[in-house]
C-alpha atoms as a PDB file:
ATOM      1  CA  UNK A   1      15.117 -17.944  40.612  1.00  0.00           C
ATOM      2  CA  UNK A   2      11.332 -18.271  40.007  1.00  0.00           C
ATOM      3  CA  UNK A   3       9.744 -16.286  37.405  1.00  0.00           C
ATOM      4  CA  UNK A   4       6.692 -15.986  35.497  1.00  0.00           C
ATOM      5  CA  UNK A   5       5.558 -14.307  32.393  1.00  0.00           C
ATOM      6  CA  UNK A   6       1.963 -13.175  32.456  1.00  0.00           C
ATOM      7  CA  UNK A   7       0.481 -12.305  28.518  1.00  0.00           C
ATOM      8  CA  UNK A   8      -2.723 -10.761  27.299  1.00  0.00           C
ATOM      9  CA  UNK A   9      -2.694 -11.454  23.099  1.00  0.00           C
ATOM     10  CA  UNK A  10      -5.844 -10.366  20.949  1.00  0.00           C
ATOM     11  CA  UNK A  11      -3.909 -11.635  17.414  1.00  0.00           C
ATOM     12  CA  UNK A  12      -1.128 -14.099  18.741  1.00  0.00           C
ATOM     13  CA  UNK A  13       1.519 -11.732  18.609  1.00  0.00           C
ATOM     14  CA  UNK A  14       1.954 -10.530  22.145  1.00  0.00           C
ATOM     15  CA  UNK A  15       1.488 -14.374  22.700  1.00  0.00           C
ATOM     16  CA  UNK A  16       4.691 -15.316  20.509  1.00  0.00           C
ATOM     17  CA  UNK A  17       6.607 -12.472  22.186  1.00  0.00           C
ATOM     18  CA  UNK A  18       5.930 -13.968  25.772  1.00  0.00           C
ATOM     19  CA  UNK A  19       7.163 -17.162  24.135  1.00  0.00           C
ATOM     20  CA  UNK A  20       9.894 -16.116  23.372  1.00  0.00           C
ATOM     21  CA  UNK A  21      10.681 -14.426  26.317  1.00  0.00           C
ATOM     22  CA  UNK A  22      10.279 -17.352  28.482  1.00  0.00           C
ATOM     23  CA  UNK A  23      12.596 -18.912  26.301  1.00  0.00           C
ATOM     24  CA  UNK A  24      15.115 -16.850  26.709  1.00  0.00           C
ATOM     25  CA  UNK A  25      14.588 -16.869  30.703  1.00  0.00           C
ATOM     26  CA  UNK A  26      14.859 -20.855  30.607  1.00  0.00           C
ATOM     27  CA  UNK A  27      17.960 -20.692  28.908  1.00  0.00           C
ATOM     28  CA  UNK A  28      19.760 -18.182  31.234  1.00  0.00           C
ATOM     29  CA  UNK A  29      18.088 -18.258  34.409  1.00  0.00           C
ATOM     30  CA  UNK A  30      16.017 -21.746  34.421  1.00  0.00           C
ATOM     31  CA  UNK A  31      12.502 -22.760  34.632  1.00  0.00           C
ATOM     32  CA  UNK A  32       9.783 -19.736  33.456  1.00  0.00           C
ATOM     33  CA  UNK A  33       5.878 -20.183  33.850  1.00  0.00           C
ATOM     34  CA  UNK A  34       4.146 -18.649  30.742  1.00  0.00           C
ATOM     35  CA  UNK A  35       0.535 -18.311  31.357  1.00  0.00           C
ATOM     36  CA  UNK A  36      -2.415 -16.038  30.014  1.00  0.00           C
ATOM     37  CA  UNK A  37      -3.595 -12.873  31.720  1.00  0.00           C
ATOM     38  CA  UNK A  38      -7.125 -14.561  32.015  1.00  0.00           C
ATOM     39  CA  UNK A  39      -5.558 -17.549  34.215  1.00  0.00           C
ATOM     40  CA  UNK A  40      -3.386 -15.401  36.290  1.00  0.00           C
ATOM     41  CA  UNK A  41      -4.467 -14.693  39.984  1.00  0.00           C
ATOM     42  CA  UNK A  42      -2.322 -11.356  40.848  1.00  0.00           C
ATOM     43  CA  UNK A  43      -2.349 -12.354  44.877  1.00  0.00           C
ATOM     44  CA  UNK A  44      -1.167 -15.620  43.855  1.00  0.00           C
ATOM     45  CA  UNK A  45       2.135 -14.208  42.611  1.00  0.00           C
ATOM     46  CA  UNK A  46       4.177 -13.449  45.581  1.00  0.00           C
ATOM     47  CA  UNK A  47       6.570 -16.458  45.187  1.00  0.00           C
ATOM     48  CA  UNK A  48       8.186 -15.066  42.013  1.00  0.00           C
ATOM     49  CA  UNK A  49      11.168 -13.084  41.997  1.00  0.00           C
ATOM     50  CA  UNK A  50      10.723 -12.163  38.214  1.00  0.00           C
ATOM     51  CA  UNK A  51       7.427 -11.481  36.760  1.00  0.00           C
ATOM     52  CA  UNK A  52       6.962  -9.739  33.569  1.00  0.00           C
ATOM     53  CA  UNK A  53       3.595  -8.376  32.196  1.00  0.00           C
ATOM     54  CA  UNK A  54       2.603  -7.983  28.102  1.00  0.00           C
ATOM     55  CA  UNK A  55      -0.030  -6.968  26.478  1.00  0.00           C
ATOM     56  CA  UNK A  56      -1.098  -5.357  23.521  1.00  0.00           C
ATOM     57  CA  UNK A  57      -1.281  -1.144  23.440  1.00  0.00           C
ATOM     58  CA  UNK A  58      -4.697   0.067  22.135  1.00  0.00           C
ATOM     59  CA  UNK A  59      -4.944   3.839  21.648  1.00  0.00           C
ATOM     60  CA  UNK A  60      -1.911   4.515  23.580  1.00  0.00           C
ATOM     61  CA  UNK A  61      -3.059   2.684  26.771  1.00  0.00           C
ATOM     62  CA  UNK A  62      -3.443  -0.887  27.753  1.00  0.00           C
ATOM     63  CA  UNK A  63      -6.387  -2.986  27.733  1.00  0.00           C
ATOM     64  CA  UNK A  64      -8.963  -2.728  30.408  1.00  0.00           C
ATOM     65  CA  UNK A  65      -8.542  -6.374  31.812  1.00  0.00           C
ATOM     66  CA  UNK A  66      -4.669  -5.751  31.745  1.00  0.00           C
ATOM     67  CA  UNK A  67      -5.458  -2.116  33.847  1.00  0.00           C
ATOM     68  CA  UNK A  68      -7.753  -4.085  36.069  1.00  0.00           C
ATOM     69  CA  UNK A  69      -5.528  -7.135  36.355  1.00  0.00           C
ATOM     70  CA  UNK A  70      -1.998  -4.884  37.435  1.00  0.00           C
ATOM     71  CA  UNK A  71      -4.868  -2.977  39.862  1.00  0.00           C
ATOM     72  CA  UNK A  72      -5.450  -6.026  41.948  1.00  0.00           C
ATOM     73  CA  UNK A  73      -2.023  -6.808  42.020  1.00  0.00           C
ATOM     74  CA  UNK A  74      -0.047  -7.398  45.558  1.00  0.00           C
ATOM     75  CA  UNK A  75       2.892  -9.095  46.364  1.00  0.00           C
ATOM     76  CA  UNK A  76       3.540 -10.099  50.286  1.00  0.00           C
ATOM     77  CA  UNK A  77       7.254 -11.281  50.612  1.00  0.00           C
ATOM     78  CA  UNK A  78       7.346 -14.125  53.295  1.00  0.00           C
END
């Protein structure tokens, strides 16, 4: 199973979390990209079967470039 884990962090803290949830995928499930919101190309994403978004909430909403990121986001299945 390929899966992915796709973090925005402002203070580190979302960043630990997706740590440590990639951590816990590679122990149960086996290999887990971790990579930063700001690196992530949401068309290039249709080969996972797991991907899991985080990010910080800001005024009871998510941050712009995660809104605009999840926006541009399609899968195709091959």
């Amino acid at each position: 199973m390929k899966s992915i884990v796709i973090y925005f962090s402002q203070t580190g803290n979302t960043g630990k979390i997706a740590g440590a949830i990639q951590s816990g995928i590679e122990q149960t499930a086996g290999s887990c990209d971790l990579i930063k919101i700001r690196d992530a190309n949401p068309k290039g994403l249709g080969d996972y079967d797991i991907i899991g978004l985080g990010s910080p909430v800001m005024h009871f909403e998510e941050p712009g470039n995660v809104r605009a990121f999840y926006q541009r986001f399609t899968i195709r299945r091959r």
